[in-house]
N, C-alpha and C. Protein backbone atom coordinates (compact mmCIF):
# COMPACT_ATOMS: atom_id res chain seq x y z
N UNK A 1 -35.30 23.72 31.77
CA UNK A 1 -33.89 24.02 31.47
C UNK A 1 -33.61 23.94 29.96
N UNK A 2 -34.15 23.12 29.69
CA UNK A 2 -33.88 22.94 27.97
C UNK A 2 -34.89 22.89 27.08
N UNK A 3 -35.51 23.77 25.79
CA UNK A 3 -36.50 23.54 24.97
C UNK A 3 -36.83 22.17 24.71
N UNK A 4 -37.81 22.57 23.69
CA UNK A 4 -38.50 20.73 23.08
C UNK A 4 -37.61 20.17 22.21
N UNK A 5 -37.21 21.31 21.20
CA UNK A 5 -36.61 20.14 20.11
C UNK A 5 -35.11 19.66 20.94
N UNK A 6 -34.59 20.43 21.64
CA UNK A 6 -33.43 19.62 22.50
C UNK A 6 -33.62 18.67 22.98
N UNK A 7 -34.58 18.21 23.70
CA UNK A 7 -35.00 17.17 24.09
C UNK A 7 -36.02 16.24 23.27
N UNK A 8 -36.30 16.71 22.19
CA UNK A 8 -36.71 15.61 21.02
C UNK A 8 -35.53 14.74 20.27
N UNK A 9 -34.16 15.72 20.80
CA UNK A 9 -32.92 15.36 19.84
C UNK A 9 -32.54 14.18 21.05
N UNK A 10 -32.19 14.60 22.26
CA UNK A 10 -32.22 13.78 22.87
C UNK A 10 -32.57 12.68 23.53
N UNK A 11 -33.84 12.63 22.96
CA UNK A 11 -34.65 11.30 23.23
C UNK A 11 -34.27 10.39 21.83
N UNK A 12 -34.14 11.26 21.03
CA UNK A 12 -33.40 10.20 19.81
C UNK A 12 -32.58 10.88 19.24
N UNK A 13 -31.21 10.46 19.51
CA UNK A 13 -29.95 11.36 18.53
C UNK A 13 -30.06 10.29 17.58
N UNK A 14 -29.68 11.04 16.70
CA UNK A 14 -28.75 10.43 15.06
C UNK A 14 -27.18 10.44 15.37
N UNK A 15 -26.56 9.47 14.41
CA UNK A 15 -25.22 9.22 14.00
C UNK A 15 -24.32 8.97 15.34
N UNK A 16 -25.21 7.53 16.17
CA UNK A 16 -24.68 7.96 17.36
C UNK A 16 -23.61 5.94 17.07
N UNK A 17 -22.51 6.36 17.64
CA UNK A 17 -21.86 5.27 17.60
C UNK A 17 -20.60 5.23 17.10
N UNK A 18 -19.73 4.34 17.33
CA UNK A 18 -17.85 3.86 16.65
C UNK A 18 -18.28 4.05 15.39
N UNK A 19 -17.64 4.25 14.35
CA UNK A 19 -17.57 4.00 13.21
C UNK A 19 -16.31 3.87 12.69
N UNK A 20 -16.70 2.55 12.04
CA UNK A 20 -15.39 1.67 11.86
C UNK A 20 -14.61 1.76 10.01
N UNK A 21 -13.25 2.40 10.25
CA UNK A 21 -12.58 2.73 9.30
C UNK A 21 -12.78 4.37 9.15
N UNK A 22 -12.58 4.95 10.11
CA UNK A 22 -12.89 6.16 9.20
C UNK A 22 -12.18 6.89 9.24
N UNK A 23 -11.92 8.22 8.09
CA UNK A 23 -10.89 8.57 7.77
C UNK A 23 -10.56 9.40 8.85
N UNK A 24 -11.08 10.23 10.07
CA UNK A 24 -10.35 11.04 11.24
C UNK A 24 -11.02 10.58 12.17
N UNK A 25 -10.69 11.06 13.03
CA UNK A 25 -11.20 10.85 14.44
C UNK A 25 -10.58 11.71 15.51
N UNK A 26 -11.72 12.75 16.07
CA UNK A 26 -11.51 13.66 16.97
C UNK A 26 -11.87 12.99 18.47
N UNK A 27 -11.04 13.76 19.48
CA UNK A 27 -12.02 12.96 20.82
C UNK A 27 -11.07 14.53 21.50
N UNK A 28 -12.29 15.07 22.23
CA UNK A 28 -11.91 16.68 22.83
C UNK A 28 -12.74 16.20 24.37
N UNK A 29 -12.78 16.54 25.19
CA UNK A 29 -12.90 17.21 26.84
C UNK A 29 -12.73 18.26 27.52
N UNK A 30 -13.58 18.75 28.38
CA UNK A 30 -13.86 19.82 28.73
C UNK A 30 -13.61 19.01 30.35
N UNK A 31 -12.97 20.14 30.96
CA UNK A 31 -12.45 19.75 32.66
C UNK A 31 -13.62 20.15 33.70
N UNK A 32 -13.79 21.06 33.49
CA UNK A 32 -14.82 22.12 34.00
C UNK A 32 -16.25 20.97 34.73
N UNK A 33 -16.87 20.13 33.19
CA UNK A 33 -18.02 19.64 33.26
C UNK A 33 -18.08 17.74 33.57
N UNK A 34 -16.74 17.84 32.78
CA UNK A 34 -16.30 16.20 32.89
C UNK A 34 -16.96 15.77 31.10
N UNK A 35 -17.45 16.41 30.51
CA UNK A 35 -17.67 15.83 29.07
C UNK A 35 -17.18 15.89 28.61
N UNK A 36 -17.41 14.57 27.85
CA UNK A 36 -16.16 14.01 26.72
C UNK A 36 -16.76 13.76 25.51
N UNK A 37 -15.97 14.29 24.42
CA UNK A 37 -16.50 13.79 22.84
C UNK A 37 -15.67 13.16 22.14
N UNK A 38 -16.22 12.09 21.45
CA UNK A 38 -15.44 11.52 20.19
C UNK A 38 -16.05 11.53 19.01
N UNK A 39 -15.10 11.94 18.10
CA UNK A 39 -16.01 12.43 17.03
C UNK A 39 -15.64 11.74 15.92
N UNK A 40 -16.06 10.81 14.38
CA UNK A 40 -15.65 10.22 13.51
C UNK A 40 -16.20 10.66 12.21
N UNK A 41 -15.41 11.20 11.51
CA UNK A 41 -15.48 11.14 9.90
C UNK A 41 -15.17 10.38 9.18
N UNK A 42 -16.10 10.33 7.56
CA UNK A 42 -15.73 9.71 6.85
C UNK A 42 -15.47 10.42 5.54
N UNK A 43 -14.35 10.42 4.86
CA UNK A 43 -14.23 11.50 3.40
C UNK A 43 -14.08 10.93 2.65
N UNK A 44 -14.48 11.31 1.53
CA UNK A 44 -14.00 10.83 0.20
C UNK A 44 -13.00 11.40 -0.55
N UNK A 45 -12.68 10.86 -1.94
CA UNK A 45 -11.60 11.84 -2.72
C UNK A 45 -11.71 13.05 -3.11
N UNK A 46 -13.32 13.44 -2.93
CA UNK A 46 -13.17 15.02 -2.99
C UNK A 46 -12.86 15.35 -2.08
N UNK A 47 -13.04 14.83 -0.24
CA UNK A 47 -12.79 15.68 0.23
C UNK A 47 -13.89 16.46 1.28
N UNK A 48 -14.59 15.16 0.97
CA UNK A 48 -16.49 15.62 1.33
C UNK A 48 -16.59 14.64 2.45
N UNK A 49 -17.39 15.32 3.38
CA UNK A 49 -17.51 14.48 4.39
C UNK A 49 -18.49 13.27 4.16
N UNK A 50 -19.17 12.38 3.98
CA UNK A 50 -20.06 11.68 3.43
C UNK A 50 -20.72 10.97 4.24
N UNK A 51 -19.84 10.62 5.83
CA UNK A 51 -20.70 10.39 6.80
C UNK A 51 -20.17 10.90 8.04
N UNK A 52 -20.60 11.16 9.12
CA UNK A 52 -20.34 11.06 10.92
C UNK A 52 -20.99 10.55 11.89
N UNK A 53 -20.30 10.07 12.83
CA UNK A 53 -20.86 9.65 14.19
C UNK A 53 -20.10 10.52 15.28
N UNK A 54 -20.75 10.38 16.30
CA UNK A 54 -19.78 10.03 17.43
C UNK A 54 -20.52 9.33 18.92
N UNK A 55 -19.29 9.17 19.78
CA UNK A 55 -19.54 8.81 21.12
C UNK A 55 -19.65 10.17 22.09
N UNK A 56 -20.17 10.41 22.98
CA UNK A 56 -20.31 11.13 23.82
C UNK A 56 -20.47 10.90 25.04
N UNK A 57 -19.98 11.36 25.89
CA UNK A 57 -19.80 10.99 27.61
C UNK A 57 -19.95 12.11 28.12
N UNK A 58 -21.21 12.50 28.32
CA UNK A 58 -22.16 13.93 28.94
C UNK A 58 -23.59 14.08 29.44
N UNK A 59 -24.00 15.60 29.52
CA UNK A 59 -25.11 15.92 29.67
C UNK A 59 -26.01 15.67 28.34
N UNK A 60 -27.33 16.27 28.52
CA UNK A 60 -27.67 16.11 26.91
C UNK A 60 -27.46 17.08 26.40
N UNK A 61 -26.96 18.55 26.50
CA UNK A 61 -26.50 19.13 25.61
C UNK A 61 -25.34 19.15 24.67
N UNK A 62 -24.67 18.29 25.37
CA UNK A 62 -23.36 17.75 24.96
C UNK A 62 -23.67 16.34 23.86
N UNK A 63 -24.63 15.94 24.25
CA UNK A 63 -25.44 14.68 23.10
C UNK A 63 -25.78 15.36 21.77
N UNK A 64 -26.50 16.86 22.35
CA UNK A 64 -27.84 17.02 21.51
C UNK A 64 -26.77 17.62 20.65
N UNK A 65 -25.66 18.60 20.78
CA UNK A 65 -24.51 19.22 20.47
C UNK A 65 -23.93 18.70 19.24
N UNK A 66 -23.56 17.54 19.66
CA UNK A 66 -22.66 16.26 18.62
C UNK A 66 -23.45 15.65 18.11
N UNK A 67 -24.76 15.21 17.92
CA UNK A 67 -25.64 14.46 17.11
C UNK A 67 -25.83 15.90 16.14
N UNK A 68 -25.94 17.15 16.35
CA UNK A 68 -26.64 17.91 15.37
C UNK A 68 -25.52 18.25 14.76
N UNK A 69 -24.05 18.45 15.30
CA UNK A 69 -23.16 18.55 14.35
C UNK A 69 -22.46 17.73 13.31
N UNK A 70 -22.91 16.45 13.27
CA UNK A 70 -22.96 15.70 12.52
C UNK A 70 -23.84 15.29 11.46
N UNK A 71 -24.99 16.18 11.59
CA UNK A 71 -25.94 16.28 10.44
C UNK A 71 -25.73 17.67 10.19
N UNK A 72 -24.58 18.47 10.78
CA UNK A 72 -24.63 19.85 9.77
C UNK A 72 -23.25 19.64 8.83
N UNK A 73 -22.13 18.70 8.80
CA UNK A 73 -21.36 18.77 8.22
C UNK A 73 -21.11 17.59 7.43
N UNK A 74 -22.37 16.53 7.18
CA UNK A 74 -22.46 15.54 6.29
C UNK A 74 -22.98 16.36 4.96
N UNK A 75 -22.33 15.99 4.01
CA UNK A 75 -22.11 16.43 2.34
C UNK A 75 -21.39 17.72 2.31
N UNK A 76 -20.83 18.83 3.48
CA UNK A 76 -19.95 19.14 3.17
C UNK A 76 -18.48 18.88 3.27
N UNK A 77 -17.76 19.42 2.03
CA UNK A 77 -16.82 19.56 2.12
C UNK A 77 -15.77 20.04 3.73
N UNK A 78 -14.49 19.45 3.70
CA UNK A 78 -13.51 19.83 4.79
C UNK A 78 -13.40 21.20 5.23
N UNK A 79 -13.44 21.67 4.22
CA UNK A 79 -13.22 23.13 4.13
C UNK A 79 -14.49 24.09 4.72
N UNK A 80 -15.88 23.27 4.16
CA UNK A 80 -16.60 23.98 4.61
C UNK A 80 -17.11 23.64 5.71
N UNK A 81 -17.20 22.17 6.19
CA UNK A 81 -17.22 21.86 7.26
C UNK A 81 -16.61 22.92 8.85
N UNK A 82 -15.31 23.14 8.30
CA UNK A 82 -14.43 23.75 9.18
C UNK A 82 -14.84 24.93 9.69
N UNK A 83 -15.92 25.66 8.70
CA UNK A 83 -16.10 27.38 9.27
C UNK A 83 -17.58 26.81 9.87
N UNK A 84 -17.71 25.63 10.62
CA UNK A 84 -19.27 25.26 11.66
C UNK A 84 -18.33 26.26 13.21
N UNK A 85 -19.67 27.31 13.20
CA UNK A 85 -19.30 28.02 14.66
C UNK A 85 -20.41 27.38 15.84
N UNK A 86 -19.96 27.63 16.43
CA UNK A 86 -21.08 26.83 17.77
C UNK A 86 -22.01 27.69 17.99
N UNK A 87 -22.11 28.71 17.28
CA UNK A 87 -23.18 29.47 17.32
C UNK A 87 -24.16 28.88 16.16
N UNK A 88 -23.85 28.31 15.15
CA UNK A 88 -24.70 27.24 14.14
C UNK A 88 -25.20 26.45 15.02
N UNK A 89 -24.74 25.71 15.87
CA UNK A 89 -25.51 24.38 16.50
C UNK A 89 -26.42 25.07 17.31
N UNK A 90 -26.03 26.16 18.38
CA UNK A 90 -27.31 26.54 19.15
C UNK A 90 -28.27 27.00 18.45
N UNK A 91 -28.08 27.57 16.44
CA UNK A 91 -29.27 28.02 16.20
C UNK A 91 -30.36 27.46 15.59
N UNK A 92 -29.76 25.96 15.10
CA UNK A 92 -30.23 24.41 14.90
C UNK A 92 -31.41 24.30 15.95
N UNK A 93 -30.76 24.59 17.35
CA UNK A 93 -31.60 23.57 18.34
C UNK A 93 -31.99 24.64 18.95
N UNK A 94 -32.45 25.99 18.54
CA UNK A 94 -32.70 27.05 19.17
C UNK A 94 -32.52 27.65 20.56
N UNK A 95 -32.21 27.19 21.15
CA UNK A 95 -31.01 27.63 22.40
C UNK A 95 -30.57 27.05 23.20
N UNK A 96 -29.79 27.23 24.04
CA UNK A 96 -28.89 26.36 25.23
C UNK A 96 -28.66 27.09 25.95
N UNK A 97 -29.33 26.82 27.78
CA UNK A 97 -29.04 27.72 29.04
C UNK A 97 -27.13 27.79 28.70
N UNK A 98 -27.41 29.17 29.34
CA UNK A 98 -25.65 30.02 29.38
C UNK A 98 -24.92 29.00 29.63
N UNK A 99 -25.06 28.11 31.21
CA UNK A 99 -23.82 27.13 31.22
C UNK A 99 -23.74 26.34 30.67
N UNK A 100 -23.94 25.72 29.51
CA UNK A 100 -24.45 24.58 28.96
C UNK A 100 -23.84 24.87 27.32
N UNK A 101 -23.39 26.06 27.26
CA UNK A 101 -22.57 26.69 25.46
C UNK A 101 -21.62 25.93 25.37
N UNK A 102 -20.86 25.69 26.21
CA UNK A 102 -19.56 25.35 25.98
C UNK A 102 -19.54 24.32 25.52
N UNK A 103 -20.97 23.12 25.62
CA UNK A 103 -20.68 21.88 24.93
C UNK A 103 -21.11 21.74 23.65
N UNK A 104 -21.60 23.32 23.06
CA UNK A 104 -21.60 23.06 21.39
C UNK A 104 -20.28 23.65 20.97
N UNK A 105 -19.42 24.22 21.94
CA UNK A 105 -17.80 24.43 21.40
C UNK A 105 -17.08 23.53 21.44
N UNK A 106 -17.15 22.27 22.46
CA UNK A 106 -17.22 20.88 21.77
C UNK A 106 -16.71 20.23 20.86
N UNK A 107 -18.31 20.19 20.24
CA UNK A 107 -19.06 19.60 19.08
C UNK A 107 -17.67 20.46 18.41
N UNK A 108 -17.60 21.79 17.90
CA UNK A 108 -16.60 22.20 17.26
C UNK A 108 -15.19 21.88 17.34
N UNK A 109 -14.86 21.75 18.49
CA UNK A 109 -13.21 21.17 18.55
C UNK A 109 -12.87 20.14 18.27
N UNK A 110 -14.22 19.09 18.53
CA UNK A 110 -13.67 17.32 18.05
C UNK A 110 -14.00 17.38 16.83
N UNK A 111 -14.82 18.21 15.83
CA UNK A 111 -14.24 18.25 14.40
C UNK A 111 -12.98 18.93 13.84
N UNK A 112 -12.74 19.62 14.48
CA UNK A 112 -11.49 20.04 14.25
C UNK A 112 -10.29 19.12 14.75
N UNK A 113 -10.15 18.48 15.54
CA UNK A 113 -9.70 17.03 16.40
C UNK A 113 -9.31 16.09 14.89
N UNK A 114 -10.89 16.07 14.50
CA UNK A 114 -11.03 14.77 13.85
C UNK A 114 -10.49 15.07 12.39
N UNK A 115 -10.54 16.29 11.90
CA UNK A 115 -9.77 16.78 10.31
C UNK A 115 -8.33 16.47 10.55
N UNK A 116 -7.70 16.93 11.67
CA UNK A 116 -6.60 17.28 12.03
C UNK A 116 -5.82 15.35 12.06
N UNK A 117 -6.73 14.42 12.12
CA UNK A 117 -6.01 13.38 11.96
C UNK A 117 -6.20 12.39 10.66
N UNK A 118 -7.72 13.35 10.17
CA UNK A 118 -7.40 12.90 8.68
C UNK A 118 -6.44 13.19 7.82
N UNK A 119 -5.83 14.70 8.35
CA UNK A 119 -4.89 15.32 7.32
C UNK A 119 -3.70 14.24 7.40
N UNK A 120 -3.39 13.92 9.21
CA UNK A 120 -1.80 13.34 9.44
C UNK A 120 -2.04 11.96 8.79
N UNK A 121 -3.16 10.87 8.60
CA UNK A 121 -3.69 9.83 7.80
C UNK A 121 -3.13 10.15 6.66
N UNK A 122 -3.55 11.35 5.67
CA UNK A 122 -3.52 11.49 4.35
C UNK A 122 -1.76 11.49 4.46
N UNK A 123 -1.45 11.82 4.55
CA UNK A 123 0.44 12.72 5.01
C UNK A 123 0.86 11.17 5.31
N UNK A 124 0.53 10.70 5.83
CA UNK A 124 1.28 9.07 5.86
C UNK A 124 0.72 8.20 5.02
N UNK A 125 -0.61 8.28 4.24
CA UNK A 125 -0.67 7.66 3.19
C UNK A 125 0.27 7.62 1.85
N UNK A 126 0.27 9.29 1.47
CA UNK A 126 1.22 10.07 0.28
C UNK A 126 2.54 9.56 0.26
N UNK A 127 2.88 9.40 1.88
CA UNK A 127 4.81 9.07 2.10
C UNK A 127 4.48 7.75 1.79
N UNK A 128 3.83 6.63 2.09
CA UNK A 128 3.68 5.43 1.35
C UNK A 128 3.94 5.29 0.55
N UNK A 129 2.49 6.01 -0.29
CA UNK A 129 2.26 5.67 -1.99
C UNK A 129 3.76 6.18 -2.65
N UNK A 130 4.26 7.02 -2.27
CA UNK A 130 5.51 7.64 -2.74
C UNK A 130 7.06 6.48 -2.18
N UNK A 131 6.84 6.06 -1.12
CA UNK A 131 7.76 5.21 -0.97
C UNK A 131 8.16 4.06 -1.96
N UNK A 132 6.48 3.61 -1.88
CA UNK A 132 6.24 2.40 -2.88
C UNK A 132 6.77 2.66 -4.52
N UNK A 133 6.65 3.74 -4.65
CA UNK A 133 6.51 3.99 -6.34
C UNK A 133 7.97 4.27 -6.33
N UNK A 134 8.99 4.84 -5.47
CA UNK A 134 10.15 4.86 -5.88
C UNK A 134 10.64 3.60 -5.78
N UNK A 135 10.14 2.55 -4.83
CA UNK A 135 10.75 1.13 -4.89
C UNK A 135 10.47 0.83 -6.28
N UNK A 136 9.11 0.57 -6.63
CA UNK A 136 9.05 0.34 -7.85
C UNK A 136 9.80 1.04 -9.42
N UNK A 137 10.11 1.93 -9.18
CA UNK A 137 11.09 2.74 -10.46
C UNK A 137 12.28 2.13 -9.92
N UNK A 138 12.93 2.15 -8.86
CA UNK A 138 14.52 1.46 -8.32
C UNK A 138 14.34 -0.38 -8.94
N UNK A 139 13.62 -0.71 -8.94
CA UNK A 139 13.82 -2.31 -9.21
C UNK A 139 13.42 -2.55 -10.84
N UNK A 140 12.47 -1.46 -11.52
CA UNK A 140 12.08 -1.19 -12.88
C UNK A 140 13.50 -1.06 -13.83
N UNK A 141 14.63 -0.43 -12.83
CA UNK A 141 15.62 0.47 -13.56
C UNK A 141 17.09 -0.32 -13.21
N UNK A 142 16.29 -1.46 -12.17
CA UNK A 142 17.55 -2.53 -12.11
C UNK A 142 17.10 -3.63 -12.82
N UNK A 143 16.10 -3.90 -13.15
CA UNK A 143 16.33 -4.96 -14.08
C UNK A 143 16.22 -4.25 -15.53
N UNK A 144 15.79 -3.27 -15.97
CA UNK A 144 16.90 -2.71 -17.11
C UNK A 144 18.19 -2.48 -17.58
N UNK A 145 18.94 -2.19 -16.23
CA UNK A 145 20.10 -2.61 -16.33
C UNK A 145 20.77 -3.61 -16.26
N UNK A 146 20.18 -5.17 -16.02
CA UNK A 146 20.47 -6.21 -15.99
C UNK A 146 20.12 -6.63 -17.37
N UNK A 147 18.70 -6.02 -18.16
CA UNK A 147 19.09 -6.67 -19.34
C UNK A 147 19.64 -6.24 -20.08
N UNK A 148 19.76 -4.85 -19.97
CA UNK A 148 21.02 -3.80 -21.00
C UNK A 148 22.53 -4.78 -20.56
N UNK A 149 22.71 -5.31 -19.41
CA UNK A 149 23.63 -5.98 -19.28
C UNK A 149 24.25 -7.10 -20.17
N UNK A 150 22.74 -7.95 -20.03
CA UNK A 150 22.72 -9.17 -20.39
C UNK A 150 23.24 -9.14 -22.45
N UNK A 151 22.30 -7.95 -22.36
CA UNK A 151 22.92 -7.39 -24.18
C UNK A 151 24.06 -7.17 -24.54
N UNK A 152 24.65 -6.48 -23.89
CA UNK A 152 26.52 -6.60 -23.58
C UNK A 152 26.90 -7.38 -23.81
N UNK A 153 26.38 -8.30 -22.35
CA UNK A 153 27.19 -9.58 -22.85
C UNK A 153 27.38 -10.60 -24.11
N UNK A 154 26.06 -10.42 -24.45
CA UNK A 154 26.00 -11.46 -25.44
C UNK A 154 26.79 -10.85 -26.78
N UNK A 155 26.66 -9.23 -27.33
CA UNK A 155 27.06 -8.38 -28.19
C UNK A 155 28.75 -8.73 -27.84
N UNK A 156 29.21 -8.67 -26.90
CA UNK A 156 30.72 -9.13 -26.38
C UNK A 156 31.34 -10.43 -26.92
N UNK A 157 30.13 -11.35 -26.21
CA UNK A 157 30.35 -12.59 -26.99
C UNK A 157 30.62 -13.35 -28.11
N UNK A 158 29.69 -12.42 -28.67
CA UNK A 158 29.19 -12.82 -30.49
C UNK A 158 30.56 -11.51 -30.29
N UNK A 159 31.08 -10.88 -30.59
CA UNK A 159 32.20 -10.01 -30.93
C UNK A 159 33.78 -10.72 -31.46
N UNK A 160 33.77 -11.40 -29.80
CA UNK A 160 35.01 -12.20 -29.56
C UNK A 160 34.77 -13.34 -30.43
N UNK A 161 33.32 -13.90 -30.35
CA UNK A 161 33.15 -15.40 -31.73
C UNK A 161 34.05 -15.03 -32.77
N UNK A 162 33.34 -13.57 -33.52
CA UNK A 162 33.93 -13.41 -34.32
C UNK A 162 35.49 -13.20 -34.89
N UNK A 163 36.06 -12.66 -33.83
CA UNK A 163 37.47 -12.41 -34.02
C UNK A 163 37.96 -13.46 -33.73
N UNK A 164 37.79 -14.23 -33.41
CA UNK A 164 38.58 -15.95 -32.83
C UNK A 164 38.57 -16.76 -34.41
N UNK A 165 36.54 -16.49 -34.87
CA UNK A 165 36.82 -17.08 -36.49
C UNK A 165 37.36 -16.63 -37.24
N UNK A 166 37.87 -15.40 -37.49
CA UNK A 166 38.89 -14.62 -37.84
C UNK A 166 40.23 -15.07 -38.19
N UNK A 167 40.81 -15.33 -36.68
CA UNK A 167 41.95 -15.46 -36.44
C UNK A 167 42.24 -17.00 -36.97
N UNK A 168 41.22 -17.72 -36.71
CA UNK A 168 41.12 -19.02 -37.37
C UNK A 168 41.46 -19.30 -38.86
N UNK A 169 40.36 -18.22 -39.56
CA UNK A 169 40.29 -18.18 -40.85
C UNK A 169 41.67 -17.98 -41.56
N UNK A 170 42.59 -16.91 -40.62
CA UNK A 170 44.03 -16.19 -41.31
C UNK A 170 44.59 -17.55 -40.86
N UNK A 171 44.47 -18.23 -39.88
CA UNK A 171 45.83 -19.09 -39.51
C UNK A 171 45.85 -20.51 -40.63
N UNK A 172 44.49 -20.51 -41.19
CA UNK A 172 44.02 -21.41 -41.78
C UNK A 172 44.80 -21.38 -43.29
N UNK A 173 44.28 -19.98 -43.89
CA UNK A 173 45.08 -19.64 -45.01
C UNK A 173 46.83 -19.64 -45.21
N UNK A 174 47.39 -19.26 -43.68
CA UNK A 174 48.49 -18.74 -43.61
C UNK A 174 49.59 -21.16 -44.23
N UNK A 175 48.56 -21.40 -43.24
CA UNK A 175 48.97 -23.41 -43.20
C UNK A 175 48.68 -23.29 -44.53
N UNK A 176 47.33 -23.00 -45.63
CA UNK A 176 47.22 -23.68 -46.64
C UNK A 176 48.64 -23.27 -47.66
N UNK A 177 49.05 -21.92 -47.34
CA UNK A 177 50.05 -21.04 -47.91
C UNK A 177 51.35 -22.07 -47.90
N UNK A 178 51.59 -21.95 -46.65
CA UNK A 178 52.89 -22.47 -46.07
C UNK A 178 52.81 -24.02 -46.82
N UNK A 179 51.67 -24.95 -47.05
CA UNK A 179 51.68 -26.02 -47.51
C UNK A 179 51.97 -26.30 -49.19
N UNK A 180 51.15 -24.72 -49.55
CA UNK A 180 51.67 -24.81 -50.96
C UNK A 180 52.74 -24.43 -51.44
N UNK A 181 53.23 -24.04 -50.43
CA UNK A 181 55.32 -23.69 -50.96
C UNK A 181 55.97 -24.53 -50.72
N UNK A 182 55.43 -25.59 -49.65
CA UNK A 182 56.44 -26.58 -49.85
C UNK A 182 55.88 -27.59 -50.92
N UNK A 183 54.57 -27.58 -51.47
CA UNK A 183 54.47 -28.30 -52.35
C UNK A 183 55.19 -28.35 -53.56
N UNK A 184 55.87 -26.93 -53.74
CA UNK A 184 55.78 -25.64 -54.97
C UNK A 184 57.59 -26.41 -55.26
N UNK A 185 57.87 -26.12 -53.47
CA UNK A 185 59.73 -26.36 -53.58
C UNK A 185 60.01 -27.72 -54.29
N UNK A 186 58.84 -28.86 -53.30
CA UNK A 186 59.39 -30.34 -53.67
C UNK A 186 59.34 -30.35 -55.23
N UNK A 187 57.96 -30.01 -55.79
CA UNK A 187 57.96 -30.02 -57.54
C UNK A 187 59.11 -29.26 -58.00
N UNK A 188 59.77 -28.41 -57.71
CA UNK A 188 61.07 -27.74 -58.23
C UNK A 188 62.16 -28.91 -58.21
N UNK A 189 62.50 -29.14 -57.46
CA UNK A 189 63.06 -30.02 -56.72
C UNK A 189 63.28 -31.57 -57.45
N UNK A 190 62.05 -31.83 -57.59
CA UNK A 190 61.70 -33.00 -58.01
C UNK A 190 62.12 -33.08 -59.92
N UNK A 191 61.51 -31.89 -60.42
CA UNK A 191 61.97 -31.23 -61.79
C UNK A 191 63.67 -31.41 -61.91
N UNK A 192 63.87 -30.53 -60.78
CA UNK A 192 65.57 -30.57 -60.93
C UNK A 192 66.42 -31.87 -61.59
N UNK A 193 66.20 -32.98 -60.37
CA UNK A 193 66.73 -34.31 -60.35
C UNK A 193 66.41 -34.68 -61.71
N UNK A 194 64.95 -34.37 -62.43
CA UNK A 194 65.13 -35.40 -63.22
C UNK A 194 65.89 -34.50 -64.78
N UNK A 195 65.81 -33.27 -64.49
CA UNK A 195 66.81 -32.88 -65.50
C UNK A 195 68.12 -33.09 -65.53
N UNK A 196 68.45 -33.51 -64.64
CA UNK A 196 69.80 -33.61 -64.08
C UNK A 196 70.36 -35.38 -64.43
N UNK A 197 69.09 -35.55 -64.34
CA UNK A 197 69.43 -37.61 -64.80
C UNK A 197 69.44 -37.48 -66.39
N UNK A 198 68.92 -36.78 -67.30
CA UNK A 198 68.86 -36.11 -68.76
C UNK A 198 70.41 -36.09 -69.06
């Protein structure tokens, strides 16, 4: 039913297992056969796939399927990852009886599964990082305005000092004034009498 290297793949798949943290994760089923795939990427900031696993709950073509599509889309990119046709995997493992295709279309949908929740990952990361950074400019721009405040105040302060010493200074002169006229009157005054005793 199935060539050698299919069953060389299946006596030992690669990249088989959970992998923990990773940036998507596809999991697709087929009704028909009862197989199930889960599929896990890992990307980097380019954008590159850099590793995969998955779980599988099948025949072995459905094993041999998802182990080889995970060594055809490690070091590429998302993008290029994305144009893997399931006609690539059967030509990997050089063929697959007729009923048995559908589980390298699969292999294709739980990567597509699994991009599809790196993207909604990335999309709720961005609204984060963006949440965060406007908190941070809103509290940057309130305590600027608390110390542009605080400058006010004190510029207010020292303002009013001044006009109070001011007002001090005139009331000060206005007493020394007022003291020297009556000093000014009594010496008149005092002059008078004694010309007057003359």
């Amino acid at each position: 039913m199935y060539n050698e290297k299919v069953m060389q793949i299946f006596s030992n798949p690669k990249h088989v297992g959970e992998m923990k943290n990773a940036s998507g994760v596809g999991m697709v089923g087929n009704e028909v056969c009862g197989d199930i795939m889960k599929l896990y990427i890992k990307v980097n900031e380019k954008e590159e796939i850099v590793d995969a696993s998955f779980k599988t709950f099948g025949c072995a073509a459905a094993i041999v399927s998802s182990s080889v599509a995970c060594d055809l889309i490690i070091g590429k990119t998302i993008e290029e990852a994305l144009k893997l046709k399931n006609s690539d995997i059967i030509e990997y493992i050089g063929e697959l009886p007729s009923q048995k295709i559908h589980c390298s279309m699969l292999a294709k949908e739980a990567l597509e599964e699994a991009v599809k929740d790196y993207r909604k990952k990335q999309e709720k990361l961005a609204k984060k990082e963006a949440e965060v950074k406007t908190e941070k400019q809103a509290k940057q721009t309130k305590n600027a305005d608390k110390k542009e405040e605080k400058i006010d105040t004190k510029a207010d302060k020292k303002a009013t000092l001044s006009k109070l010493s001011s007002i001090t200074n005139k009331l000060k002169d206005n007493k020394e004034k007022k003291e020297d006229k009556k000093t000014n009157k009594l010496k008149d005054l005092s002059n008078k009498i004694k010309n007057l005793k003359k």
